[in-house]
N, C-alpha and C. Protein backbone atom coordinates (compact mmCIF):
# COMPACT_ATOMS: atom_id res chain seq x y z
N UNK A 1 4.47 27.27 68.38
CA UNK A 1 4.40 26.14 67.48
C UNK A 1 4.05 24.86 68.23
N UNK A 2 4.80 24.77 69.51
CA UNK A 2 4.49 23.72 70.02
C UNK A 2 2.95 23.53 70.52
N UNK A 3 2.90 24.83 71.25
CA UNK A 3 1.14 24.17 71.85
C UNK A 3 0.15 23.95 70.30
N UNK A 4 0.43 24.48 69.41
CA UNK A 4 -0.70 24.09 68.14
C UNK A 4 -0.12 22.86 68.11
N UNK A 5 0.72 21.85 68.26
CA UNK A 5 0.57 20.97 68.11
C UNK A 5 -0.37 19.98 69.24
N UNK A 6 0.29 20.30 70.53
CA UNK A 6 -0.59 19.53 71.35
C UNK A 6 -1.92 19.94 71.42
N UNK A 7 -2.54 20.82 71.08
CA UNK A 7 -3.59 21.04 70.65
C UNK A 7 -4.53 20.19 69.71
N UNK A 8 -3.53 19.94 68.47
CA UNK A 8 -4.66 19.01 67.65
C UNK A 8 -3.99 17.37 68.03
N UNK A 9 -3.33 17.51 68.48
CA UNK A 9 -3.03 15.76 69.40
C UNK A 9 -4.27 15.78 70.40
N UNK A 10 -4.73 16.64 71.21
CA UNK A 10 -5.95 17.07 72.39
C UNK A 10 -7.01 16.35 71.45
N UNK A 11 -7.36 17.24 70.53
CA UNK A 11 -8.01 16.56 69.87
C UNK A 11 -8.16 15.59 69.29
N UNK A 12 -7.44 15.10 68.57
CA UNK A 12 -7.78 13.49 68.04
C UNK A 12 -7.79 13.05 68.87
N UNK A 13 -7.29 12.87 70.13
CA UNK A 13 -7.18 11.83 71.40
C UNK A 13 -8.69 11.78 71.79
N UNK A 14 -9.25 13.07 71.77
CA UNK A 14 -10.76 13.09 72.63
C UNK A 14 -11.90 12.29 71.40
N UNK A 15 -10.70 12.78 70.04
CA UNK A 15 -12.80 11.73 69.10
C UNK A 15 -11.97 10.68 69.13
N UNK A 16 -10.77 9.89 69.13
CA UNK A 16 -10.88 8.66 69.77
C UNK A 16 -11.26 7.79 70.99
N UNK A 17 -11.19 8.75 72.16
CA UNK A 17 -12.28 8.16 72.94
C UNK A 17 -13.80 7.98 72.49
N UNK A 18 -13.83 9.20 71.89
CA UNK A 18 -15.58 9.43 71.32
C UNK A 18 -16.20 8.27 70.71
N UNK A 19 -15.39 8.14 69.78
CA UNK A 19 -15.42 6.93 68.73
C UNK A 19 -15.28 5.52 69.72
N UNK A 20 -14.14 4.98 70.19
CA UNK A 20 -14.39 4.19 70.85
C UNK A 20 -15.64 3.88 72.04
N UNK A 21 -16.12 4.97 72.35
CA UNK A 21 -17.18 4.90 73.50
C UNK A 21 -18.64 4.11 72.51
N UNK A 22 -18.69 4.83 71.10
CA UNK A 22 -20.11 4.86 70.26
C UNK A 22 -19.34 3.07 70.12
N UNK A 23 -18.25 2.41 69.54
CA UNK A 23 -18.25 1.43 69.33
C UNK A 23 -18.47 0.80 70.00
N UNK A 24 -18.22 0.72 71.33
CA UNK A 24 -18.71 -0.09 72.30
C UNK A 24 -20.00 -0.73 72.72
N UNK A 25 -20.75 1.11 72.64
CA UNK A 25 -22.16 0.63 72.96
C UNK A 25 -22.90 0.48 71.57
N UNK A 26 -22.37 0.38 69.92
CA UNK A 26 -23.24 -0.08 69.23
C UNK A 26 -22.71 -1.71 69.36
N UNK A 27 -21.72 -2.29 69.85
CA UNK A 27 -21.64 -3.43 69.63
C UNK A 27 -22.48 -4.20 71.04
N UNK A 28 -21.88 -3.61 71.88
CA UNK A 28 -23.46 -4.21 73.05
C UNK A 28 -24.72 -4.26 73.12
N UNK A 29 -25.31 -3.53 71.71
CA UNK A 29 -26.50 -3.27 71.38
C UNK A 29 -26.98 -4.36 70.59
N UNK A 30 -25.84 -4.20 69.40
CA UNK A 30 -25.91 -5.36 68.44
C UNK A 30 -26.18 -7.24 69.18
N UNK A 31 -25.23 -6.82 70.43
CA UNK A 31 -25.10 -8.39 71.08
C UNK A 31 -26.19 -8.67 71.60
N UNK A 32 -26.95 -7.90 72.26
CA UNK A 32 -28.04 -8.07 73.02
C UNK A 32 -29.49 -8.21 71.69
N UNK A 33 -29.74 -7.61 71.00
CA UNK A 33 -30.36 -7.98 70.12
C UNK A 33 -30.32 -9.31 69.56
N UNK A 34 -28.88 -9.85 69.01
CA UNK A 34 -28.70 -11.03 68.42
C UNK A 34 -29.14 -11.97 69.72
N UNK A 35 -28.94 -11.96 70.75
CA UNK A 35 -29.07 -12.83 71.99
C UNK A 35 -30.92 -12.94 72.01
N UNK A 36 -31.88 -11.70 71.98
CA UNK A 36 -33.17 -12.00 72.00
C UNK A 36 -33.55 -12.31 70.91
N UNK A 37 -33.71 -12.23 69.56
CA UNK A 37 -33.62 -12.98 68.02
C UNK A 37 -33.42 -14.23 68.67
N UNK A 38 -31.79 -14.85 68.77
CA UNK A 38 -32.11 -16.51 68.95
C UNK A 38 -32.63 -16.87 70.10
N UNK A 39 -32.76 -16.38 71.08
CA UNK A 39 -33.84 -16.90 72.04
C UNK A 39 -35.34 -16.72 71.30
N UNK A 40 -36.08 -16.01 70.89
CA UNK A 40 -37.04 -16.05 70.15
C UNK A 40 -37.06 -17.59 69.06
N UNK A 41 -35.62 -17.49 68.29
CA UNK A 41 -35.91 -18.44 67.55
C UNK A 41 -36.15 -20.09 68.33
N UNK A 42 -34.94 -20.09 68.92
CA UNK A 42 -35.21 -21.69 70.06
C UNK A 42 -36.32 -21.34 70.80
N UNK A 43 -37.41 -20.69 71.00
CA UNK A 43 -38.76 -20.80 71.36
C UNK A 43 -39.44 -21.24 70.57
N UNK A 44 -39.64 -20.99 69.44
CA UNK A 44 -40.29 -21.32 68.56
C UNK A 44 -39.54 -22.13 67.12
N UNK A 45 -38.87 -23.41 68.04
CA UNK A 45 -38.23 -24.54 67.29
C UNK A 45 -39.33 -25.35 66.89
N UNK A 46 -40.34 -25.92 68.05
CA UNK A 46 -40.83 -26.82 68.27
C UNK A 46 -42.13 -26.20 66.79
N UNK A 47 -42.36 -25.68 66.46
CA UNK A 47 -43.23 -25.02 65.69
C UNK A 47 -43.19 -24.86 63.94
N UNK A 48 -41.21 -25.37 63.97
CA UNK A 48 -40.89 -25.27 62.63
C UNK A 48 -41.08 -26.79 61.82
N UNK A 49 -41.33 -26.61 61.01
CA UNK A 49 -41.23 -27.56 60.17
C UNK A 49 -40.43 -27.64 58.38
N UNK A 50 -39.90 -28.54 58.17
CA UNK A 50 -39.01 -28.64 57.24
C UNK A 50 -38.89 -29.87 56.57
């Protein structure tokens, strides 16, 4: 009884790393994108008009 438990504790522990690993690198993805977008945009300030 006991090892089926630490068994599916094994598991959730490992897709929470899993999961935390994918969050990480979609949010460093996300950051770096947003970072070349507004550099693109403050390049092409001088160009806007309003």
């Amino acid at each position: 009884m006991n090892e089926k438990i630490y068994k599916v504790m094994q598991g959730a522990g490992a897709w929470n790393i899993v999961l935390g690993i994918c969050a990480i690198t979609l949010g460093i993805a996300g950051g770096v994108l947003l970072i070349i977008s507004g550099a693109k945009l403050n390049a092409s300030k001088s160009k806007l008009l309003f």
